[in-house]
Protein backbone atom coordinates (compact mmCIF):
# COMPACT_ATOMS: atom_id res chain seq x y z
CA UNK A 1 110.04 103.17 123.36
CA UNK A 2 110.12 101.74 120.23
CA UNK A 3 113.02 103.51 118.81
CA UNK A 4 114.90 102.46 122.00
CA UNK A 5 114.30 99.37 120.77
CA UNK A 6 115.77 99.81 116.88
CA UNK A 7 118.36 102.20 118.05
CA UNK A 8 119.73 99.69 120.21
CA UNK A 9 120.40 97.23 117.74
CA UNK A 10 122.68 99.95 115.22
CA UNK A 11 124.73 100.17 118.19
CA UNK A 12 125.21 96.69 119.62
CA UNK A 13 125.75 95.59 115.72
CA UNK A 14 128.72 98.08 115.56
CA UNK A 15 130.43 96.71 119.11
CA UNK A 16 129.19 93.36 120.03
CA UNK A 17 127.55 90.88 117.05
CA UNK A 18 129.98 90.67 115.03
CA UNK A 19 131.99 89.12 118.02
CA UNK A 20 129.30 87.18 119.88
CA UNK A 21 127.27 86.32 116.81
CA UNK A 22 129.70 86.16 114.06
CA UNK A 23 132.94 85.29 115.42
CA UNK A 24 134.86 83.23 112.85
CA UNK A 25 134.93 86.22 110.32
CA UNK A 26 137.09 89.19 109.76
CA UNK A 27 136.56 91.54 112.18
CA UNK A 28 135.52 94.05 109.51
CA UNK A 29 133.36 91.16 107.40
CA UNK A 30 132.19 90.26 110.74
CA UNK A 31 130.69 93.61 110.61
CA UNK A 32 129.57 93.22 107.80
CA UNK A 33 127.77 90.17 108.20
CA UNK A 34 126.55 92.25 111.68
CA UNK A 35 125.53 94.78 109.25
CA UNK A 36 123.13 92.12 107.14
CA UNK A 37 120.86 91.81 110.02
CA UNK A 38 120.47 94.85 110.69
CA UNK A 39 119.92 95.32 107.26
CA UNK A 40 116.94 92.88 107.20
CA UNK A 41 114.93 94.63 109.51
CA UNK A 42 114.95 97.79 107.10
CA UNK A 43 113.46 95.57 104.15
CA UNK A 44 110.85 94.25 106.45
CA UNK A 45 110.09 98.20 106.84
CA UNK A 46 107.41 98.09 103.83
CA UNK A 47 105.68 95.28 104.39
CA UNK A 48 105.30 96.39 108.14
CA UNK A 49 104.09 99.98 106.37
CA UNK A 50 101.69 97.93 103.89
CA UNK A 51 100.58 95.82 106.36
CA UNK A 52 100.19 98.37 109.21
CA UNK A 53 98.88 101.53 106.58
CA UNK A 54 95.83 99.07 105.51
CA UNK A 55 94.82 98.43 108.59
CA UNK A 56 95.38 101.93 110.21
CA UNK A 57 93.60 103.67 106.83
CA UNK A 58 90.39 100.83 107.47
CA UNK A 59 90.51 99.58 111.27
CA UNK A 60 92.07 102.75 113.02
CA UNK A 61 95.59 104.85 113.79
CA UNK A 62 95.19 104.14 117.80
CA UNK A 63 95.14 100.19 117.17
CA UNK A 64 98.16 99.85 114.87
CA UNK A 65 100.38 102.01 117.71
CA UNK A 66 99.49 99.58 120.62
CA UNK A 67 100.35 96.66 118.41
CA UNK A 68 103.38 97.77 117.13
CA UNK A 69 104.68 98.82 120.72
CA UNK A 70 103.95 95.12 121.51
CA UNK A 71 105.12 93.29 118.86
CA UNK A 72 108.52 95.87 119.16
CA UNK A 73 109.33 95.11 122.47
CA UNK A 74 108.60 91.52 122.42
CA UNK A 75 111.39 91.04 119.77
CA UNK A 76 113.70 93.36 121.76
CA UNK A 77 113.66 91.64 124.52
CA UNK A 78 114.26 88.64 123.25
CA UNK A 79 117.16 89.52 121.41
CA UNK A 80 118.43 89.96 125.27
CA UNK A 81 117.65 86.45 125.73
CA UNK A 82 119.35 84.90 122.87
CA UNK A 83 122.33 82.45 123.01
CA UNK A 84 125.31 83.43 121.04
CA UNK A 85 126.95 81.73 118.43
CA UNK A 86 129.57 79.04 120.52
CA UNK A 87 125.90 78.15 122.54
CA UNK A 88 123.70 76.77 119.30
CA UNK A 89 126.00 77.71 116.33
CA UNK A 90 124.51 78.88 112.96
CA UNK A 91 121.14 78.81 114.72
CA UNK A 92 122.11 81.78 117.14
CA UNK A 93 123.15 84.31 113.90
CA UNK A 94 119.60 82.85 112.29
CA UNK A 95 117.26 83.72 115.31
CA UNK A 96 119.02 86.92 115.66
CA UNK A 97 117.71 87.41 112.11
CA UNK A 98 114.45 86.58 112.74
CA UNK A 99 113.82 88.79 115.17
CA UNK A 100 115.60 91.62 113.61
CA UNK A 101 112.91 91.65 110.65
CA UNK A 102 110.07 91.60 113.45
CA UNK A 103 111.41 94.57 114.77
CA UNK A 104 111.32 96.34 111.13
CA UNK A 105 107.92 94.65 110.38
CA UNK A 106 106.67 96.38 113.58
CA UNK A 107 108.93 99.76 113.22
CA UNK A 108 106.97 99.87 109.99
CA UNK A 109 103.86 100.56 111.22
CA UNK A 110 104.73 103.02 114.39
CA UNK A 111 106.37 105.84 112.88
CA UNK A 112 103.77 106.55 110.46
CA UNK A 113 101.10 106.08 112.85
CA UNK A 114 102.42 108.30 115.80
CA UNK A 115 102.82 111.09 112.42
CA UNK A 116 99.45 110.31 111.39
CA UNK A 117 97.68 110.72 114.56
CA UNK A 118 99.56 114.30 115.17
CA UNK A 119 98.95 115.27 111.82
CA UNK A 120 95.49 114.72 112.16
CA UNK A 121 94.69 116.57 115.38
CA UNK A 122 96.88 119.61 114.81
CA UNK A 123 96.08 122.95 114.18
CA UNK A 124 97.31 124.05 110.24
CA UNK A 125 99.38 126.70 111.09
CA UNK A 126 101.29 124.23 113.79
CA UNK A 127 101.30 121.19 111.87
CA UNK A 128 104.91 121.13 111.14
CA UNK A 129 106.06 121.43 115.09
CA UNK A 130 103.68 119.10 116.18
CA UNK A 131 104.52 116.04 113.21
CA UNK A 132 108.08 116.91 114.16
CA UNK A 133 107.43 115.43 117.99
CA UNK A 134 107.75 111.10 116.85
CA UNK A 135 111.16 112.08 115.67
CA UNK A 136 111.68 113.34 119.27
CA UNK A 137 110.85 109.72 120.26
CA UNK A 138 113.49 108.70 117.87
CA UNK A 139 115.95 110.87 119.47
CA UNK A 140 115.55 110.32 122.54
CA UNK A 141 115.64 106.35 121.90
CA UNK A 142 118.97 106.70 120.49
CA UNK A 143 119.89 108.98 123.24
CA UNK A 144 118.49 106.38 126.19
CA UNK A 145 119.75 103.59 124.17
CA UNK A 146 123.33 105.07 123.20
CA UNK A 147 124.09 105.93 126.83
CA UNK A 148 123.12 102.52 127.84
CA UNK A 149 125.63 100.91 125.70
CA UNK A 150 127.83 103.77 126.83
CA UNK A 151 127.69 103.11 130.44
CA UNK A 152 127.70 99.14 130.19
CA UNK A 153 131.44 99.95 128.10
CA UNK A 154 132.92 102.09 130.51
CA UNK A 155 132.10 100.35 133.60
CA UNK A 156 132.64 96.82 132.16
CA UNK A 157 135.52 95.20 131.00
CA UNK A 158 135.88 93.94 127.68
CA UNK A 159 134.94 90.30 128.62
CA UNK A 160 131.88 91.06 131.12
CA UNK A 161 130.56 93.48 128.73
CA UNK A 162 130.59 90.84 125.61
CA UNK A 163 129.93 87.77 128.04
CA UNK A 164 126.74 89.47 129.51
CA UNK A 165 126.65 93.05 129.85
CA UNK A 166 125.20 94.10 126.16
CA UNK A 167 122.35 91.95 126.96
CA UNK A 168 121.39 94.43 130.02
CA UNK A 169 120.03 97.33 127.04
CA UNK A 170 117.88 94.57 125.37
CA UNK A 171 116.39 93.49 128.62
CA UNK A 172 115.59 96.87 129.51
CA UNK A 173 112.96 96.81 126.25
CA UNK A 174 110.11 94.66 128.71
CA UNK A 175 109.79 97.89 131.79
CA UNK A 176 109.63 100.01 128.12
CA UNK A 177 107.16 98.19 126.56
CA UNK A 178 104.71 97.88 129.91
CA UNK A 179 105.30 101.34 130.47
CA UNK A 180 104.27 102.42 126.67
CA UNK A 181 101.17 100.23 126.92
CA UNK A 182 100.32 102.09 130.07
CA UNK A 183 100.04 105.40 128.24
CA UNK A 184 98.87 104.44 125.40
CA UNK A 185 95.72 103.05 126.85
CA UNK A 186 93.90 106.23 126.84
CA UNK A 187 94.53 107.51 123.19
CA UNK A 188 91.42 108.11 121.22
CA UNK A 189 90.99 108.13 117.36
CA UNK A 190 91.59 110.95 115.36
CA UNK A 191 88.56 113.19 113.98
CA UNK A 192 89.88 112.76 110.59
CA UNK A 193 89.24 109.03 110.43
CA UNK A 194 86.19 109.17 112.49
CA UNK A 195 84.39 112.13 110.29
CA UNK A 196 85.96 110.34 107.07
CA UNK A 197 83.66 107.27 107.57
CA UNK A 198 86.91 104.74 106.69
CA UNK A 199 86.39 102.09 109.41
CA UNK A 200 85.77 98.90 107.96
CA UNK A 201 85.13 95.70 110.08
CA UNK A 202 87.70 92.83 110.21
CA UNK A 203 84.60 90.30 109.44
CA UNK A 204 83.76 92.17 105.90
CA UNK A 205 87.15 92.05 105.06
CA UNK A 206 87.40 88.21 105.28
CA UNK A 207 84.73 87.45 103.19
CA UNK A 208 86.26 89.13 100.39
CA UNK A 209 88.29 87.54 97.65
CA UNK A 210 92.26 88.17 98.08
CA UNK A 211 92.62 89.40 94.51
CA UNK A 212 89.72 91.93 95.25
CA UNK A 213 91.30 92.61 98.91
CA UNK A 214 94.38 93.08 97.14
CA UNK A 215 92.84 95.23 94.23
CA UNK A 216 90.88 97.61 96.60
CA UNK A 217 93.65 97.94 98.97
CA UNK A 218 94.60 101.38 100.52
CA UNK A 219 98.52 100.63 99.27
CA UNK A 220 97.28 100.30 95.40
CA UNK A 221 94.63 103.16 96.09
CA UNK A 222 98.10 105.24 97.26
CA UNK A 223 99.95 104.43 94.04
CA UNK A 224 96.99 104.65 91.54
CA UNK A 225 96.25 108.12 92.94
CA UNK A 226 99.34 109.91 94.01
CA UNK A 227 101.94 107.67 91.76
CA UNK A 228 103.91 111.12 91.70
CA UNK A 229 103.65 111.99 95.37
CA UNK A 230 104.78 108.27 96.45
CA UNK A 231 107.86 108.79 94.35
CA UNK A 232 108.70 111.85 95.83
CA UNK A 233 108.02 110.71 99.61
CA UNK A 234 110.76 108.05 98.75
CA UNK A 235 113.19 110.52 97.16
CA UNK A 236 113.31 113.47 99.78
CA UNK A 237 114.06 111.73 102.92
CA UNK A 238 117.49 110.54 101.30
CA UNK A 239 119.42 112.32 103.21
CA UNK A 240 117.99 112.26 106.40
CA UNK A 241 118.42 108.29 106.25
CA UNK A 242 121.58 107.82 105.04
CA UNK A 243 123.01 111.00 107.44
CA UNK A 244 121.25 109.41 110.35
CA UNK A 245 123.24 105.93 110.01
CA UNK A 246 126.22 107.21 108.62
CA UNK A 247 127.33 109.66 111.00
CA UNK A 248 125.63 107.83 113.92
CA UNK A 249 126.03 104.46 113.48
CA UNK A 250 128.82 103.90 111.01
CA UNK A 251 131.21 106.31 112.32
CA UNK A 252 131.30 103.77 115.28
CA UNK A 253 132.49 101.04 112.90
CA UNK A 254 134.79 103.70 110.83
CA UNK A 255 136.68 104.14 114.82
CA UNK A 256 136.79 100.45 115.23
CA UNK A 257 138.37 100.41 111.91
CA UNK A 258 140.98 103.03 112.55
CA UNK A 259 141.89 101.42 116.53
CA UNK A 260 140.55 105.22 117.36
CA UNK A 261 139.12 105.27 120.82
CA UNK A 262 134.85 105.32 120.53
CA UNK A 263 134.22 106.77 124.01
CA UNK A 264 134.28 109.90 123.00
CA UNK A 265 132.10 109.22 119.84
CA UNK A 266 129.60 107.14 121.72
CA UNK A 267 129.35 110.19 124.42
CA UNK A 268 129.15 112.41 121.36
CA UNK A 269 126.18 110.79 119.91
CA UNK A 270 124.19 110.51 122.69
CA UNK A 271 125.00 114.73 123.82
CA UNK A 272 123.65 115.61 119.80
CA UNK A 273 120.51 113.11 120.68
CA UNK A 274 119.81 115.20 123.70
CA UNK A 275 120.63 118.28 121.36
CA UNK A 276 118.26 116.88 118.79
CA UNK A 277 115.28 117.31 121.18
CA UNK A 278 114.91 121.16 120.78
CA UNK A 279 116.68 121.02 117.30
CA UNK A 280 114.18 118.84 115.36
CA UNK A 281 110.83 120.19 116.66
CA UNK A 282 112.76 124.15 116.02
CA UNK A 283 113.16 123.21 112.56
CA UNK A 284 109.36 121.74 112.40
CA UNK A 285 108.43 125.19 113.76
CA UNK A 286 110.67 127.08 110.82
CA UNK A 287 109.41 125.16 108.03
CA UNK A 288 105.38 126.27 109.42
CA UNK A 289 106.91 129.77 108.85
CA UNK A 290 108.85 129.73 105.95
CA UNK A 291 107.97 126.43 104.49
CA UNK A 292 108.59 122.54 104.30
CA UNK A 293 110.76 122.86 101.27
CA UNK A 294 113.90 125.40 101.84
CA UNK A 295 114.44 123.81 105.65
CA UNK A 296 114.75 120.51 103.82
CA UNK A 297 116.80 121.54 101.44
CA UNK A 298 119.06 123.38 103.05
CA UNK A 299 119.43 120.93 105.83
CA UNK A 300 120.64 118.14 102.82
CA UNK A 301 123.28 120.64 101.58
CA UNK A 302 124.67 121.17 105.29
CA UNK A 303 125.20 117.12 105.24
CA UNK A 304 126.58 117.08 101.75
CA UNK A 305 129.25 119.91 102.60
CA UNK A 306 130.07 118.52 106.50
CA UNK A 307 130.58 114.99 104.77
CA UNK A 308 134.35 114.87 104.00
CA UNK A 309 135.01 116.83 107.26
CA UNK A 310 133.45 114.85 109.31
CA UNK A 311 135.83 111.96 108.82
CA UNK A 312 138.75 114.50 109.24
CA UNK A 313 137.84 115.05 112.48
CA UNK A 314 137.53 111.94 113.37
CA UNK A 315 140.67 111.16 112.55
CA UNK A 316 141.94 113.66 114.62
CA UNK A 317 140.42 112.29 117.59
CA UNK A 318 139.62 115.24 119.97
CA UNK A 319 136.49 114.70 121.75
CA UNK A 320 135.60 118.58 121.02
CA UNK A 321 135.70 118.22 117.97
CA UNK A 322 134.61 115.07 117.34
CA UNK A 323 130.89 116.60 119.65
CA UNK A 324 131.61 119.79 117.08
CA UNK A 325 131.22 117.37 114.25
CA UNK A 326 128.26 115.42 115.03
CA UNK A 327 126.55 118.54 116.48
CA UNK A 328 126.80 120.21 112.96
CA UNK A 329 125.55 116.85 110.85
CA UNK A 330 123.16 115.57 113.64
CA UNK A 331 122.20 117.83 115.12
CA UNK A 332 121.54 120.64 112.33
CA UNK A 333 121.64 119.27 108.72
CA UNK A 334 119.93 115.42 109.67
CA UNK A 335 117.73 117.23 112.52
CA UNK A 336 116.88 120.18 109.38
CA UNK A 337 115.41 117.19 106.86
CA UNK A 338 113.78 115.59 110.15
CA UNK A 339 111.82 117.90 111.65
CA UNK A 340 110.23 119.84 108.07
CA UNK A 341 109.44 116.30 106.14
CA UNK A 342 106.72 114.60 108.40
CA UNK A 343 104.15 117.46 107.74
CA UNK A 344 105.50 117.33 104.38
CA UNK A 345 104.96 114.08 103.30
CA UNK A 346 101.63 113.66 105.25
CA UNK A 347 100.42 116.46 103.44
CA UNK A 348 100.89 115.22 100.16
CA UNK A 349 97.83 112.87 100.46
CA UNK A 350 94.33 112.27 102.03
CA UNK A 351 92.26 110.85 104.45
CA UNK A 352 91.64 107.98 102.96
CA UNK A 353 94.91 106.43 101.95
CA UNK A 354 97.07 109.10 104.46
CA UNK A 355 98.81 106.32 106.64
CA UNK A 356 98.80 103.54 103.79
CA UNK A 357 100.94 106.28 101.12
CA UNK A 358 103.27 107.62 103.98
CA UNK A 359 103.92 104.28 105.29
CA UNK A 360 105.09 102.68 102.65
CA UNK A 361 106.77 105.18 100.54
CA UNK A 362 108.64 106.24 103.74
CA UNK A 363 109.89 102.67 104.28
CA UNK A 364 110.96 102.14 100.83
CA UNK A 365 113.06 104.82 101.12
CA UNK A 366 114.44 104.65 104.30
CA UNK A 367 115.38 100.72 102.97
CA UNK A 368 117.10 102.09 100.01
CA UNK A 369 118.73 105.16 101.70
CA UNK A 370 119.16 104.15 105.16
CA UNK A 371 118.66 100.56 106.58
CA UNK A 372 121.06 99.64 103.07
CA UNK A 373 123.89 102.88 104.57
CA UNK A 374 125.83 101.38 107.37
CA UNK A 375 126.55 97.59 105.51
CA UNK A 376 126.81 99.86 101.82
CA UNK A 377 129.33 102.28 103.50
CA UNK A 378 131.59 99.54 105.61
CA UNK A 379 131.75 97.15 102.06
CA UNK A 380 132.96 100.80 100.85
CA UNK A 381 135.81 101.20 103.64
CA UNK A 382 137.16 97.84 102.67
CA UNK A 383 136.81 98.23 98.57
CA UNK A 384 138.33 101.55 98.87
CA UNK A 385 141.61 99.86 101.40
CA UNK A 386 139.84 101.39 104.37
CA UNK A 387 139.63 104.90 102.73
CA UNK A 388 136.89 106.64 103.53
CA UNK A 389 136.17 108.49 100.04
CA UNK A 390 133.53 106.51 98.73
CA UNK A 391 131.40 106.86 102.02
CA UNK A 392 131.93 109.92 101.44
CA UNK A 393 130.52 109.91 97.40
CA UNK A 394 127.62 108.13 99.06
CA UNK A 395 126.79 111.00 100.97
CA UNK A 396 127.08 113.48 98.53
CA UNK A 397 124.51 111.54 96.25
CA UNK A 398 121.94 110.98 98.83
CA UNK A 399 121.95 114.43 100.26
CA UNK A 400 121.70 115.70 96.52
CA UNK A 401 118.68 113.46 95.78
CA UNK A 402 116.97 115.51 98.84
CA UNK A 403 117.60 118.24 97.02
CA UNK A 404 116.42 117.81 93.96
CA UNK A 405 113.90 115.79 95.06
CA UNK A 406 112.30 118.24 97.61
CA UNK A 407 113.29 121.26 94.35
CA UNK A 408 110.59 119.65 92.14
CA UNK A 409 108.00 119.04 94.67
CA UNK A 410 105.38 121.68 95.10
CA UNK A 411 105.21 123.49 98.95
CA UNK A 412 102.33 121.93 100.98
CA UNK A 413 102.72 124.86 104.06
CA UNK A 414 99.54 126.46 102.96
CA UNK A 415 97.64 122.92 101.97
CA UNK A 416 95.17 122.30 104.19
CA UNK A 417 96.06 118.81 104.78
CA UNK A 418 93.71 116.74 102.02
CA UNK A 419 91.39 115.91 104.59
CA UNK A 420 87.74 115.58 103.20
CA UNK A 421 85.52 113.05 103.60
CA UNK A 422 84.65 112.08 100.20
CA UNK A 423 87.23 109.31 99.38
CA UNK A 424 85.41 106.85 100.85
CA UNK A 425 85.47 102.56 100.43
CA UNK A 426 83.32 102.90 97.44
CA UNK A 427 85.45 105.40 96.05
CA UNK A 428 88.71 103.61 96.08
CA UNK A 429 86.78 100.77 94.75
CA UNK A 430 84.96 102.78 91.63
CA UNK A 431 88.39 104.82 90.96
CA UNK A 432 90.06 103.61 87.66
């Protein structure tokens, strides 16, 4: 439900805000500015992780996931409920902020806990499948909220769709929220946390100094301890990021640029997000069988060789190819990176500081390598006269950054997860 909810706003930043939010700009600065926002609610990715990690590594995993589904939909749906810019002027673009970075303070949080809580109840040898299943949720968001958008275009015209129809996805978010709540009623903490002995009361934790709080935190515990594991959690999903909102969300604005018709694009995406459900959990399967480190890396050198193509074909405009295209980045080389790097990374660390470390090296780097992709790559198209080479260079750097990054890292397949029970509050409070 959640990704619903963040998916929707790559897409409606590509065709709509930058005309109802942003209207007095160039239509490609416009984007731009479009872009910014949706920028923002990638840098409020960490402090959601920090924020969300400490209390899911002291208070529980099943606690953050109900609040983050909340918070999530709540600023969803009231993006549907804004007025746009000619309403309230500069106050419309502002809000529209706001709740952007709520949605990236909560989007934060969920990934890493839905990870968490598989990692934690699934068998070793099945761990990579089963960590795999959250980016299913992402998938299928993008899917559900890329056909949306896809049916409100082609049964609107112009005018209704940018007078009222884009608002109809956004709306959507409340049955999607009440719905989530619903089943996540009845989830139950993980063994790992419960045997570990982590839970710490809310009432403790106020009575303690904020310099100690801060001190003792899981986040510094995470960097003090696994400064080397951190930095490579941040490095390896390059490529996954920036192929994920390249070729899915910029490649709208790349159309837009070149008056090609986005249809056939938009249809595109939303058949390789449908593709994407057997795809990423198939590669999370491979890498429990031949490890988390060759799928990776030979999912980023698929992206960095399809990168240049890509754009060719879209240039061409045949909707075969253009579903060819996407199905080969998407839906092999991103979907490759995404389905072997959740066991991956949650294997890298322990018990005790498990949701704090993924969280918020994740979100660093999907804020440096991702959220930054889709307003780094359309200031590109316009510094390079709307050529598409340096997009391209962009690419190529991030995919090679998964590769080296994932080359120096140590396999974790046969690791049996860092779970013991030792690392306790007093430990992370007597280690160095």
């Amino acid at each position: 439900m959640e990704w619903y909810d963040f998916a929707l706003y790559g897409t409606a930043a590509a065709l709509v805000f930058n005309k109802v939010y942003f209207p007095d700009s160039d239509p490609l600065v416009g984007t731009i500015l479009a872009y910014g926002t949706f920028a923002i609610g990638f840098l409020a990715r960490p402090l959601g992780g920090a924020w969300f990690g400490e209390r899911g590594d002291t208070r529980g995993r099943k606690n953050v996931l109900v609040a983050t589904l909340l918070l999530m939909g709540l600023a969803t749906t009231a993006i549907g409920l804004l007025p746009t810019y000619g309403q309230v002027g500069i106050a419309a673009p502002l809000l529209l902020t706001l709740l952007r970075f709520v949605q990236g303070f909560a989007a934060g949080g969920e990934k890493t806990g839905a990870l968490i809580i598989l990692f934690e109840n699934a068998p070793p040898k099945w761990r990579g499948l089963l960590t795999s299943l959250p980016a299913i949720g992402t998938g299928s968001g993008t899917l559900l909220s890329t056909g949306v958008f896809a049916l409100a275009t082609g049964l609107l015209s112009e005018d209704a769709f940018l007078a009222w129809g884009w608002r109809v996805p956004f709306l959507l978010s409340a049955v999607l929220t009440l719905f989530g709540l619903w089943v996540r009623r009845s989830l139950e903490e993980t063994a790992d946390f419960q045997q570990a002995g982590l839970a710490a009361s809310a009432a403790s934790s106020a009575r303690v100094p904020l310099r100690q709080r801060i001190r003792d935190s899981r986040v510094v515990a995470a960097w003090r301890r696994y400064p080397r594991e951190m930095l490579i959690v941040i490095g390896a999903g390059s490529a996954e990021n920036a192929g994920y909102y390249i070729f899915g969300t910029f490649s709208v604005t790349y159309a837009e640029d070149r008056a090609l018709p986005t249809a056939a694009l938009l249809s595109g995406i939303s058949l390789v997000a449908a593709v994407k459900l057997v795809t990423v959990p198939a590669f999370g399967a491979l890498s429990d069988r031949v490890g988390r480190r060759p799928v990776s890396i030979a999912g980023a050198l698929i992206l960095l060789i399809a990168a240049w193509p890509f754009f060719l074909v879209l240039d061409g405009g045949h909707t075969w190819a253009i579903w060819l295209a996407l199905l080969v980045t998407l839906g092999v080389g991103q979907s490759a990176v995404l389905g072997s790097q959740p066991a991956f990374f949650a294997e890298l660390f322990d018990t005790s500081v498990r949701f704090s470390a993924v969280g918020i090296a994740n979100n660093i780097g999907t804020v440096l390598t991702g959220g930054l992709a889709p307003l780094l790559a359309t200031s590109l198209l316009l510094w390079f006269d709307h050529s598409v080479t340096g997009v391209v260079v962009f690419i190529a750097l991030m995919s090679g950054l998964t590769v080296v990054t994932v080359a120096l890292a140590r396999e974790t397949r046969h690791i049996e997860g860092r779970k013991p029970a030792t690392h306790t509050d007093r430990d992370l409070q007597a280690a160095p």
